[in-house]
PDB file of N, CA and C in Angstrom:
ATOM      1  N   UNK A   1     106.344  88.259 100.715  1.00  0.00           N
ATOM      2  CA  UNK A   1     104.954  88.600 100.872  1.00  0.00           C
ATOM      3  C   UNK A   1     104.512  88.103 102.241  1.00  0.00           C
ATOM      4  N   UNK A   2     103.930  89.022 103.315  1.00  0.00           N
ATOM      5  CA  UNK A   2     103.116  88.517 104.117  1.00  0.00           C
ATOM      6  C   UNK A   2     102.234  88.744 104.391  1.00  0.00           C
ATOM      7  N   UNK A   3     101.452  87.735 105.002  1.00  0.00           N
ATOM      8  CA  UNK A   3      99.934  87.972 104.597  1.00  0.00           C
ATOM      9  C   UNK A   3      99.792  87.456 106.539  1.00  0.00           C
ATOM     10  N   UNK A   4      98.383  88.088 107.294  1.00  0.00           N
ATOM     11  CA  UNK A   4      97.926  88.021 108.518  1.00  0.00           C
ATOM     12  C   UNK A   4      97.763  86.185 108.751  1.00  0.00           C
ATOM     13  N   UNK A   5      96.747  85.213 107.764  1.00  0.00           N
ATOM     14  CA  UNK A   5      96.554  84.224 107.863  1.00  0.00           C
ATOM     15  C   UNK A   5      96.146  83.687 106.401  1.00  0.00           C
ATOM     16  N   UNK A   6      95.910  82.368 106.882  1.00  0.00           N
ATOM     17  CA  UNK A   6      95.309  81.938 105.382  1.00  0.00           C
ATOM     18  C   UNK A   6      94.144  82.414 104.987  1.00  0.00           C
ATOM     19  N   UNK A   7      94.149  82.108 103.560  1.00  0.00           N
ATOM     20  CA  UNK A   7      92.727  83.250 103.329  1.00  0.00           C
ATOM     21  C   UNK A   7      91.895  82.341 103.316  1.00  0.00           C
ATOM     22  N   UNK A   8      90.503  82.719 103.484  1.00  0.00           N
ATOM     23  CA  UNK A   8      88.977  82.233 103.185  1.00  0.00           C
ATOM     24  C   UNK A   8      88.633  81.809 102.543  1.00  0.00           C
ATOM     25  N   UNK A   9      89.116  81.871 101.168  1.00  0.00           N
ATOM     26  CA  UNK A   9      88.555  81.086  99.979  1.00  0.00           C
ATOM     27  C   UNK A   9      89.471  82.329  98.381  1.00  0.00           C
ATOM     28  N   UNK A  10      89.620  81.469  97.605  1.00  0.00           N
ATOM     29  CA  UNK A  10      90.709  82.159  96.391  1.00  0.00           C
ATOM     30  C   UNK A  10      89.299  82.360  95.514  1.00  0.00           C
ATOM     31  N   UNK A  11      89.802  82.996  94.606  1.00  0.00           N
ATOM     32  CA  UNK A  11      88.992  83.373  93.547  1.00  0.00           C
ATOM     33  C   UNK A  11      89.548  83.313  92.048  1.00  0.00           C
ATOM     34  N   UNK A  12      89.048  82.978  91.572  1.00  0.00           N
ATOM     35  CA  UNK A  12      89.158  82.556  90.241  1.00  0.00           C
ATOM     36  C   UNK A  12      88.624  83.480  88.966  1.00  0.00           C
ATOM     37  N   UNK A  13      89.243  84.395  88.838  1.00  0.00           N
ATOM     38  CA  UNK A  13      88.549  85.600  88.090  1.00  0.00           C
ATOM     39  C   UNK A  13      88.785  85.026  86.662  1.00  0.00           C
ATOM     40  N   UNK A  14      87.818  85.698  85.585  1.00  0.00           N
ATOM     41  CA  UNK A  14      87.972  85.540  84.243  1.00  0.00           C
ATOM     42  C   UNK A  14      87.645  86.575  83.633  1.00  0.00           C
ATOM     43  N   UNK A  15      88.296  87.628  83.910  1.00  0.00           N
ATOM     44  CA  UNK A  15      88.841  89.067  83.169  1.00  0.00           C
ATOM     45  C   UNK A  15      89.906  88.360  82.605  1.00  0.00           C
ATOM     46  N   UNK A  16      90.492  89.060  80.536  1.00  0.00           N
ATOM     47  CA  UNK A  16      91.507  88.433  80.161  1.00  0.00           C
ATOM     48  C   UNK A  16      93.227  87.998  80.404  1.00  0.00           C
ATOM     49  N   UNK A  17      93.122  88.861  81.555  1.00  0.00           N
ATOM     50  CA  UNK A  17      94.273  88.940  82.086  1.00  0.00           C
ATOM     51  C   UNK A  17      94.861  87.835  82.910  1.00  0.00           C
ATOM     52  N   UNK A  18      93.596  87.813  83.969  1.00  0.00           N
ATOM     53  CA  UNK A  18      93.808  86.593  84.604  1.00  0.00           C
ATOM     54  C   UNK A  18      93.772  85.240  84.053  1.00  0.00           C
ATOM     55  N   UNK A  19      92.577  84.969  82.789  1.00  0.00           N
ATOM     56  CA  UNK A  19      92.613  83.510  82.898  1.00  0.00           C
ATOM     57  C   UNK A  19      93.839  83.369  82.232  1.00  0.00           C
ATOM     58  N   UNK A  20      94.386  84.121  81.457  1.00  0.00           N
ATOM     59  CA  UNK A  20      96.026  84.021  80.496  1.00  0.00           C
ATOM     60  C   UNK A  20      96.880  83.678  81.897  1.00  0.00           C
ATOM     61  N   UNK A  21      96.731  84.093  82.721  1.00  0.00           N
ATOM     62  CA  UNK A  21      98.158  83.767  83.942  1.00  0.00           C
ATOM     63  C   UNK A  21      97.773  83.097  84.496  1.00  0.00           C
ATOM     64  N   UNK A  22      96.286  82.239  84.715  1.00  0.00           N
ATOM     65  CA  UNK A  22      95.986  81.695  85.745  1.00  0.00           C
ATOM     66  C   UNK A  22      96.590  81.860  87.212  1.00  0.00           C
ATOM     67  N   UNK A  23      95.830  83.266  87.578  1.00  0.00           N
ATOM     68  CA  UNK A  23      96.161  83.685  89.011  1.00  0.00           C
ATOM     69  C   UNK A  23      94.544  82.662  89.662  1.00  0.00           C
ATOM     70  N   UNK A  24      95.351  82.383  91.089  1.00  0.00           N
ATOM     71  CA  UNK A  24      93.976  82.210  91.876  1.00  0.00           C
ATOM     72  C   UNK A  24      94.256  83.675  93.078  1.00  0.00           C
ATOM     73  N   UNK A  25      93.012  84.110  93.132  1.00  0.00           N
ATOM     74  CA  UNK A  25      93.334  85.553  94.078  1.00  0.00           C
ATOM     75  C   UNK A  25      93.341  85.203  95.635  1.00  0.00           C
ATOM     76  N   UNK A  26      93.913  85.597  96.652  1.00  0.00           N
ATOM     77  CA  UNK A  26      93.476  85.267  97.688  1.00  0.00           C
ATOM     78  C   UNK A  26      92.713  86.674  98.228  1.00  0.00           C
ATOM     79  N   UNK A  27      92.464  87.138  99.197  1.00  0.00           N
ATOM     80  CA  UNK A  27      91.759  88.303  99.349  1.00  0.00           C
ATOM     81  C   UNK A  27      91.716  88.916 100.935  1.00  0.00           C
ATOM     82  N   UNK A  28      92.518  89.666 100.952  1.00  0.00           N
ATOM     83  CA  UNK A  28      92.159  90.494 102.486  1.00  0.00           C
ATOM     84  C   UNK A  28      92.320  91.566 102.816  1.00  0.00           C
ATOM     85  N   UNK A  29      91.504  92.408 104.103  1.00  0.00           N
ATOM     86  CA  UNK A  29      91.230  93.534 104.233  1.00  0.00           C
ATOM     87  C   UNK A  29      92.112  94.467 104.238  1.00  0.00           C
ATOM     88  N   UNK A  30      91.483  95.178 103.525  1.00  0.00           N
ATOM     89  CA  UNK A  30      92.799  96.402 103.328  1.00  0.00           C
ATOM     90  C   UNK A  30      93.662  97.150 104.155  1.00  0.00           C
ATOM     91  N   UNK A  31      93.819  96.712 105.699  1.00  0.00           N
ATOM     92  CA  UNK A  31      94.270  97.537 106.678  1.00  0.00           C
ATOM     93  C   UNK A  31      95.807  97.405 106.679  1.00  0.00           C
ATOM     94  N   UNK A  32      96.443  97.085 105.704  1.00  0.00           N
ATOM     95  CA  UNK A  32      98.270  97.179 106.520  1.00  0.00           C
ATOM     96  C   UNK A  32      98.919  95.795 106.531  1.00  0.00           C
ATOM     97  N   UNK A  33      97.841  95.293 106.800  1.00  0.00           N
ATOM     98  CA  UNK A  33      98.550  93.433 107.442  1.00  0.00           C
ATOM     99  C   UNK A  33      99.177  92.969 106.350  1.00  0.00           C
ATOM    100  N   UNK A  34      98.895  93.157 104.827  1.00  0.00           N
ATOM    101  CA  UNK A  34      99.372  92.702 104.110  1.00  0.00           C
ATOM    102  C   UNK A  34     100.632  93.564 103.690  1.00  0.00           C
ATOM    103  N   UNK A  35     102.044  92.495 103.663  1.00  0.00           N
ATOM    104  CA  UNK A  35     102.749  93.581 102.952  1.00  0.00           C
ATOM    105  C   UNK A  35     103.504  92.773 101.681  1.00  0.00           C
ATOM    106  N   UNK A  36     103.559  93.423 100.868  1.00  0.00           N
ATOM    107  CA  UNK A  36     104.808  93.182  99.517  1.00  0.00           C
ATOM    108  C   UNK A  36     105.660  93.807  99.529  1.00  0.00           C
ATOM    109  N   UNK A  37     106.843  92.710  99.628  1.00  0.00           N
ATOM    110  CA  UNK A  37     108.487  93.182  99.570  1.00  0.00           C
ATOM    111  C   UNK A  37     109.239  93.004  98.173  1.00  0.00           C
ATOM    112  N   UNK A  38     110.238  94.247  98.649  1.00  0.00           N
ATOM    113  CA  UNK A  38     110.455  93.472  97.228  1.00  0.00           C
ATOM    114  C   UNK A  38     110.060  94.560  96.153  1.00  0.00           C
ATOM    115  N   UNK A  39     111.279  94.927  94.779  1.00  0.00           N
ATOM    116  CA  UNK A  39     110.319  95.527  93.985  1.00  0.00           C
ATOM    117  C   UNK A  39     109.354  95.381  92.955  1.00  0.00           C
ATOM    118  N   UNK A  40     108.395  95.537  92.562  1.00  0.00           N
ATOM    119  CA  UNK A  40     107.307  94.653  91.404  1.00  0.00           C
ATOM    120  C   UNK A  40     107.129  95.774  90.501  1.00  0.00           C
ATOM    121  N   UNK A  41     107.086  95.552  89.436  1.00  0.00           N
ATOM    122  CA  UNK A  41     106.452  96.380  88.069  1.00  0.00           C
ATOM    123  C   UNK A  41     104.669  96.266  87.801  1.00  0.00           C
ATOM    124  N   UNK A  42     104.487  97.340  87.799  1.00  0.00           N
ATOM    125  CA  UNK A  42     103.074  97.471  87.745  1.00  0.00           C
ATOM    126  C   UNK A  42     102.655  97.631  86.296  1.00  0.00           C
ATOM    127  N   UNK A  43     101.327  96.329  85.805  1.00  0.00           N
ATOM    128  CA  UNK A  43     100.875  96.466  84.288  1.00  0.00           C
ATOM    129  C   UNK A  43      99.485  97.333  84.630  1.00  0.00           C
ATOM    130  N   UNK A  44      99.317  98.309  83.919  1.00  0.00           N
ATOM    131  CA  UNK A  44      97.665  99.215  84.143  1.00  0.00           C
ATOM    132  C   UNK A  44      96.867  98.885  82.834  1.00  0.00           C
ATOM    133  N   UNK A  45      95.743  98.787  82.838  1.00  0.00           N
ATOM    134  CA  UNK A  45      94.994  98.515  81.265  1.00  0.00           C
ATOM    135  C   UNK A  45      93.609  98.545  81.648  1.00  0.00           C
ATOM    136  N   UNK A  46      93.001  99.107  80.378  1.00  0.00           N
ATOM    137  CA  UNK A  46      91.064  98.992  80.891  1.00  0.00           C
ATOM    138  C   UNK A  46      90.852 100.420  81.541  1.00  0.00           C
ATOM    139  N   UNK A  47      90.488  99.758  82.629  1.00  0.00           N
ATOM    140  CA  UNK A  47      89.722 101.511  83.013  1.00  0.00           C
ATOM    141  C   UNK A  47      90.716 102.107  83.827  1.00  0.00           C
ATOM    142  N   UNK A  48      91.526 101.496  84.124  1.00  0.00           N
ATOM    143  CA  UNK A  48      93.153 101.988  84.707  1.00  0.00           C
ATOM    144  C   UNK A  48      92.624 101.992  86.482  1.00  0.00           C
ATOM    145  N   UNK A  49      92.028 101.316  86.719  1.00  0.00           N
ATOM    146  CA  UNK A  49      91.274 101.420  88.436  1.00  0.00           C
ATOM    147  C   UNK A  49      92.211 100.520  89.228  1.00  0.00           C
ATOM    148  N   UNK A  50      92.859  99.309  88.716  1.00  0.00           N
ATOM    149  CA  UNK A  50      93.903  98.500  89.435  1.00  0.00           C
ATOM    150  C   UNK A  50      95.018  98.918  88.573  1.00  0.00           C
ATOM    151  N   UNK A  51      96.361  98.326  89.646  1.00  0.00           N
ATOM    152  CA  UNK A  51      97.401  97.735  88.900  1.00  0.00           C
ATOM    153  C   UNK A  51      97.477  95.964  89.347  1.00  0.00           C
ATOM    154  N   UNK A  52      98.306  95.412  88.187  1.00  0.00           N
ATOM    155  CA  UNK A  52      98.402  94.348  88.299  1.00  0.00           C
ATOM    156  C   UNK A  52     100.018  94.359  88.227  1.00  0.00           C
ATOM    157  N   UNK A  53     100.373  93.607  89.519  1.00  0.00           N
ATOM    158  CA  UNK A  53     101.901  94.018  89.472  1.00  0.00           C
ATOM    159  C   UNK A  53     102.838  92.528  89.596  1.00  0.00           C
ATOM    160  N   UNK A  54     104.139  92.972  89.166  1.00  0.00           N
ATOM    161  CA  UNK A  54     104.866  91.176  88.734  1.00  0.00           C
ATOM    162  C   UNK A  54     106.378  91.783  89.422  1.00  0.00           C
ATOM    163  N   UNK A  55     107.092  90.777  89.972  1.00  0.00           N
ATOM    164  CA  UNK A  55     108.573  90.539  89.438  1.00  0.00           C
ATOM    165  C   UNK A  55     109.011  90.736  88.880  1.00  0.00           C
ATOM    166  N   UNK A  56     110.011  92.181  88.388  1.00  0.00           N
ATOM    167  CA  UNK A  56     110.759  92.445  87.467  1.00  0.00           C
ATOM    168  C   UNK A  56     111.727  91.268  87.049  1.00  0.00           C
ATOM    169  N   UNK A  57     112.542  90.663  87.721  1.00  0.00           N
ATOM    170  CA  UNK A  57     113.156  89.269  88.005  1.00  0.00           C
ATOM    171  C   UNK A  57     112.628  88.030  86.955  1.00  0.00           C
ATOM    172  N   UNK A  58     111.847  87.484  87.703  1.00  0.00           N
ATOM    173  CA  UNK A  58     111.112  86.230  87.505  1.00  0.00           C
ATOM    174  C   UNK A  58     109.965  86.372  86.571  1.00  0.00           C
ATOM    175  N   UNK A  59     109.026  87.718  86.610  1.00  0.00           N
ATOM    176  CA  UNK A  59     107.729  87.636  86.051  1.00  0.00           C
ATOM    177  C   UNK A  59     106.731  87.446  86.552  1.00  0.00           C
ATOM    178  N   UNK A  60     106.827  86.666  88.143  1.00  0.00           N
ATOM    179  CA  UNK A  60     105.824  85.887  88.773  1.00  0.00           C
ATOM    180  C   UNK A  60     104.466  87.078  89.011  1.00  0.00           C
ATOM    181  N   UNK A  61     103.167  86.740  88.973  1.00  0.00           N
ATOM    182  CA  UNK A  61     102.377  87.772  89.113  1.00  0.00           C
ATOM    183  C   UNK A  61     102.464  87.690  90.725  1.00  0.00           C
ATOM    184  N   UNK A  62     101.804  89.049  91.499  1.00  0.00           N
ATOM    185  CA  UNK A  62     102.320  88.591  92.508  1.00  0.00           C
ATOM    186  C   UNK A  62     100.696  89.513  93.319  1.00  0.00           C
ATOM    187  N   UNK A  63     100.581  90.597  93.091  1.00  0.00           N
ATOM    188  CA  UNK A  63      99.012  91.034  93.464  1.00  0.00           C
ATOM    189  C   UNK A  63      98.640  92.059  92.869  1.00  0.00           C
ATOM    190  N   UNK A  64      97.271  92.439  93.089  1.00  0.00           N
ATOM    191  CA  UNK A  64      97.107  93.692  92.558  1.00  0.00           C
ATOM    192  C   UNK A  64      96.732  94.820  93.620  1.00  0.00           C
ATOM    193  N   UNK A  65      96.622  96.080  93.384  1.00  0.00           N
ATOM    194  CA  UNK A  65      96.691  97.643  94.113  1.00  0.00           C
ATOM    195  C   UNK A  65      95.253  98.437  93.500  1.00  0.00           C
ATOM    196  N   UNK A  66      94.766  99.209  93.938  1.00  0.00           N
ATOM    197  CA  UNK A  66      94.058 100.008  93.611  1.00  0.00           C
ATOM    198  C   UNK A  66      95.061 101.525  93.233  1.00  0.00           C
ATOM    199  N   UNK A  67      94.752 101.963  92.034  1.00  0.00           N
ATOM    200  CA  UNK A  67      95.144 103.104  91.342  1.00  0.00           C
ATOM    201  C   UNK A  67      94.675 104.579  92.100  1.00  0.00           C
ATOM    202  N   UNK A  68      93.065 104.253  92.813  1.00  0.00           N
ATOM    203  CA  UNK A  68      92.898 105.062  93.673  1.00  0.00           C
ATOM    204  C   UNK A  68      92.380 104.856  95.414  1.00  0.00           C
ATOM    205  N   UNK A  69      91.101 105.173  95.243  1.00  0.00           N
ATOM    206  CA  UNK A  69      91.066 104.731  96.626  1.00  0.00           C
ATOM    207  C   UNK A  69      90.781 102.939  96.884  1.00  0.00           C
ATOM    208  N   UNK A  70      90.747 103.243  98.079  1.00  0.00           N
ATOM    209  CA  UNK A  70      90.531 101.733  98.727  1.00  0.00           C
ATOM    210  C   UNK A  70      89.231 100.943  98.141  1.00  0.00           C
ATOM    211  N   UNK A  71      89.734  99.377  97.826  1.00  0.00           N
ATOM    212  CA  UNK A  71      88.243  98.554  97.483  1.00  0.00           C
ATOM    213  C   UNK A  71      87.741  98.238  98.889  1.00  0.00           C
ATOM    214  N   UNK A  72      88.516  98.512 100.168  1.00  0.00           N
ATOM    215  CA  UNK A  72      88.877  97.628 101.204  1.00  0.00           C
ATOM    216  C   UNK A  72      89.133  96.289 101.197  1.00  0.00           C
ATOM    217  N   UNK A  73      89.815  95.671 100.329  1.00  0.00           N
ATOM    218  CA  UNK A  73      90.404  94.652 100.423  1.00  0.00           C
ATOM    219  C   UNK A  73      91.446  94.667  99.298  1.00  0.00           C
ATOM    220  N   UNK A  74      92.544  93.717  99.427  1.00  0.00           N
ATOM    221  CA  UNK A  74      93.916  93.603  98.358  1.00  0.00           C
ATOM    222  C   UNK A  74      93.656  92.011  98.053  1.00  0.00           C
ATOM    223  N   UNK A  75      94.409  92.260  96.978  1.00  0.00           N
ATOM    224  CA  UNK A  75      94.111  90.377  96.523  1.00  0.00           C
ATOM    225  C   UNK A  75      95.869  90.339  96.054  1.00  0.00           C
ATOM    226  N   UNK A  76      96.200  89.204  96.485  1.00  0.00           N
ATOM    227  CA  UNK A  76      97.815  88.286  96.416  1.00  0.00           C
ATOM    228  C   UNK A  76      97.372  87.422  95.801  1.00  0.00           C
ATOM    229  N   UNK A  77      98.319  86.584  94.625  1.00  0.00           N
ATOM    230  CA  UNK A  77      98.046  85.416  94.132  1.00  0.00           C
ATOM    231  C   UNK A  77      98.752  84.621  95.109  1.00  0.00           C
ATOM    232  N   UNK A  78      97.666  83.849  95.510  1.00  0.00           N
ATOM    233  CA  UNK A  78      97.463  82.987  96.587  1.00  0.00           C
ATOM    234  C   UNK A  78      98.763  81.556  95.825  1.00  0.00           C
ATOM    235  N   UNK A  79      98.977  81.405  94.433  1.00  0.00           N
ATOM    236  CA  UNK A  79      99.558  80.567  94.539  1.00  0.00           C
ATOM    237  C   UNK A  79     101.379  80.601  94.819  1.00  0.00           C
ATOM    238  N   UNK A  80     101.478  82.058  95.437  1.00  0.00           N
ATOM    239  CA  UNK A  80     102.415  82.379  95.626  1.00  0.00           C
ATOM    240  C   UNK A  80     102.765  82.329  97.380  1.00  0.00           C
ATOM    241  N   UNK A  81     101.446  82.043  98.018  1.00  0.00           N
ATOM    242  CA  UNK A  81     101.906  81.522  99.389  1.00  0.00           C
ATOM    243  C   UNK A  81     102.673  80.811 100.016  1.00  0.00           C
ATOM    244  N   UNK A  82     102.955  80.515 100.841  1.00  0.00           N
ATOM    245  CA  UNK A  82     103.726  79.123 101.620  1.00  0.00           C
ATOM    246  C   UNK A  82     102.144  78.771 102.268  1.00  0.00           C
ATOM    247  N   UNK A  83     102.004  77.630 101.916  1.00  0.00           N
ATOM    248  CA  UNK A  83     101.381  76.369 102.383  1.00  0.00           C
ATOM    249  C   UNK A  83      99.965  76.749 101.393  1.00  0.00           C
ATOM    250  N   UNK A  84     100.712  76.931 100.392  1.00  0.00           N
ATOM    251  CA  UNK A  84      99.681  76.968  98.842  1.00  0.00           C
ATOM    252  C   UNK A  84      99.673  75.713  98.355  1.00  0.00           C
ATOM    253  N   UNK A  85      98.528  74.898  97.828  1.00  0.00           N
ATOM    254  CA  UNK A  85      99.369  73.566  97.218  1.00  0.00           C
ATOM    255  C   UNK A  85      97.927  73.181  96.430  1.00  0.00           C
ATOM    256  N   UNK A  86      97.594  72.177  95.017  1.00  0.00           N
ATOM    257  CA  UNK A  86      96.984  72.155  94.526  1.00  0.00           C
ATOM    258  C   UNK A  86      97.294  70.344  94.433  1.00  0.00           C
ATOM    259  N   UNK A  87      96.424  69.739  94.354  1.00  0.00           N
ATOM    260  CA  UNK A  87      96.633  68.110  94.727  1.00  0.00           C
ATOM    261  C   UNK A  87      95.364  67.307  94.386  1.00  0.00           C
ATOM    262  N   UNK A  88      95.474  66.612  92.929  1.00  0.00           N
ATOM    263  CA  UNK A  88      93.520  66.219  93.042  1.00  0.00           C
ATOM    264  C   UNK A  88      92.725  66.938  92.606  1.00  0.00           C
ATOM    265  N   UNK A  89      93.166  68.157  91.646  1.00  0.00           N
ATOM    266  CA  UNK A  89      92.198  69.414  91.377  1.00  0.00           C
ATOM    267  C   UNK A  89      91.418  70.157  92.435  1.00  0.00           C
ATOM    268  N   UNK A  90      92.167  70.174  93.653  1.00  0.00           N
ATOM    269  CA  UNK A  90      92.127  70.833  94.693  1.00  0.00           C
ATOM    270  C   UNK A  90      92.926  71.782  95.263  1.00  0.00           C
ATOM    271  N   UNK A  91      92.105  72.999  95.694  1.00  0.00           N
ATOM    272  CA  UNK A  91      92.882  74.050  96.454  1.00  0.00           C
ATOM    273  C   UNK A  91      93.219  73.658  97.761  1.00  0.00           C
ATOM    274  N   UNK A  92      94.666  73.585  98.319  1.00  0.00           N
ATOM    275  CA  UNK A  92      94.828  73.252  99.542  1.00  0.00           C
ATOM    276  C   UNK A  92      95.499  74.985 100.120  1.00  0.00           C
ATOM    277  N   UNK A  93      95.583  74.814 101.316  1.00  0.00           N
ATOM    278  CA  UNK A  93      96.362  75.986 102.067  1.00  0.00           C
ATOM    279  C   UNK A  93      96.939  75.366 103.515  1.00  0.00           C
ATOM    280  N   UNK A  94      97.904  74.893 103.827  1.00  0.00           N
ATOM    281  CA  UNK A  94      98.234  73.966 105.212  1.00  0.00           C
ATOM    282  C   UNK A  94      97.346  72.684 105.285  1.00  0.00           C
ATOM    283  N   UNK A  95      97.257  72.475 103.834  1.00  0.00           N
ATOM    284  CA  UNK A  95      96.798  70.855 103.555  1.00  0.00           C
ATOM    285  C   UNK A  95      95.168  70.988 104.300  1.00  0.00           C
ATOM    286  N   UNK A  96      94.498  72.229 104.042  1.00  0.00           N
ATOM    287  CA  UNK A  96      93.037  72.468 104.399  1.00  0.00           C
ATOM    288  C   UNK A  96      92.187  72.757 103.323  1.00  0.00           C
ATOM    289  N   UNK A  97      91.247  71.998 102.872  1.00  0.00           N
ATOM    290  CA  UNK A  97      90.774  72.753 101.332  1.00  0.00           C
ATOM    291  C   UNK A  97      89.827  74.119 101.355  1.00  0.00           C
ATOM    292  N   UNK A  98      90.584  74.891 100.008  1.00  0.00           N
ATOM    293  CA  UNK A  98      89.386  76.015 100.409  1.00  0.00           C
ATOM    294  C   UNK A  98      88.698  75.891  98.933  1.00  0.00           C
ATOM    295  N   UNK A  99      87.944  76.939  99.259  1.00  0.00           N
ATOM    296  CA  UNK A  99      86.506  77.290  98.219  1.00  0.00           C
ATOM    297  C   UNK A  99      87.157  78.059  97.326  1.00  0.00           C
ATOM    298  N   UNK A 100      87.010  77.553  96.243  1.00  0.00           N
ATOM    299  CA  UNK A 100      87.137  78.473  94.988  1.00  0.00           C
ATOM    300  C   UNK A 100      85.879  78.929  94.272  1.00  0.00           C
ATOM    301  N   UNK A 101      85.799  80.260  94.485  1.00  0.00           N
ATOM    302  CA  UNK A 101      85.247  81.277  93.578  1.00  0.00           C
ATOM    303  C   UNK A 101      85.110  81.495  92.586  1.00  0.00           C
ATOM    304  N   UNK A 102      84.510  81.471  91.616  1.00  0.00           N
ATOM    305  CA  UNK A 102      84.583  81.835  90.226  1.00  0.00           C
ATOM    306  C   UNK A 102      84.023  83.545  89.772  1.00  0.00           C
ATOM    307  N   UNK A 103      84.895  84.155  89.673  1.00  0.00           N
ATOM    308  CA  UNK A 103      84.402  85.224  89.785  1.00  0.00           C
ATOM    309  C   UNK A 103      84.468  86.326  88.180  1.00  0.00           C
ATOM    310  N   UNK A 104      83.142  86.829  88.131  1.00  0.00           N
ATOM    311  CA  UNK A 104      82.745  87.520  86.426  1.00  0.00           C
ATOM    312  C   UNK A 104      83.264  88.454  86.195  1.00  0.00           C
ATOM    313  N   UNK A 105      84.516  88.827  85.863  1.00  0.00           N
ATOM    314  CA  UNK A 105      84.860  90.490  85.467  1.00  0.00           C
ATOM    315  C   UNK A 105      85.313  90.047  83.786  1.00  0.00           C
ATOM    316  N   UNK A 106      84.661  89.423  83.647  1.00  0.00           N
ATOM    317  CA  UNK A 106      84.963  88.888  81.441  1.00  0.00           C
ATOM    318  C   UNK A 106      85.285  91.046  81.110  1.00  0.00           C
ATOM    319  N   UNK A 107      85.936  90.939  80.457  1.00  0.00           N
ATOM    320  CA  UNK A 107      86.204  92.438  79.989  1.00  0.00           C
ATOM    321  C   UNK A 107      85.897  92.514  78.199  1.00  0.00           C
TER     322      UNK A 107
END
């Protein structure tokens, strides 16, 4: 997975999907910069508008896609970065703390 820089702040969604995996999202603009390597299996459910896609392999969740057009932005589970780290009930990213989001999509 590469991503342009560290992100801005993760998000913490509580749609049922997420709080079961405890993803934290990271989030950036939809232009290209981000890429996923690698092949992933895509789960669809609900209004079928994302996929939520994993590691055939491992399982690991890894981000989600839009089914159609652009949200302009992609979200990576951030705890799948390099220089991801959680220490103290803290979000670190290159040992910098960021803001966690709590964000409402309850389904």
């Amino acid at each position: 997975m590469e991503v342009p820089e560290a992100p801005e702040w993760v998000g913490s969604c509580n749609c049922s999907f997420c709080r079961k995996i405890g993803s934290l999202m990271a989030y950036y603009p939809d232009d290209g910069r981000v890429r996923i390597t690698g092949e992933t299996v895509a789960y669809i459910w609900g209004d079928r508008m994302i996929s939520q896609h994993h590691c055939p392999a491992c399982g690991c969740y890894t981000d989600w896609r839009s089914t159609g057009g652009s949200y302009g932005k992609v979200g990576v589970n951030a705890r799948l970065l390099d220089g991801f780290e959680l220490r103290d009930g803290r979000v670190l990213f290159d040992g910098n703390a960021l803001e966690v989001r709590f964000l409402d999509n309850a389904d």
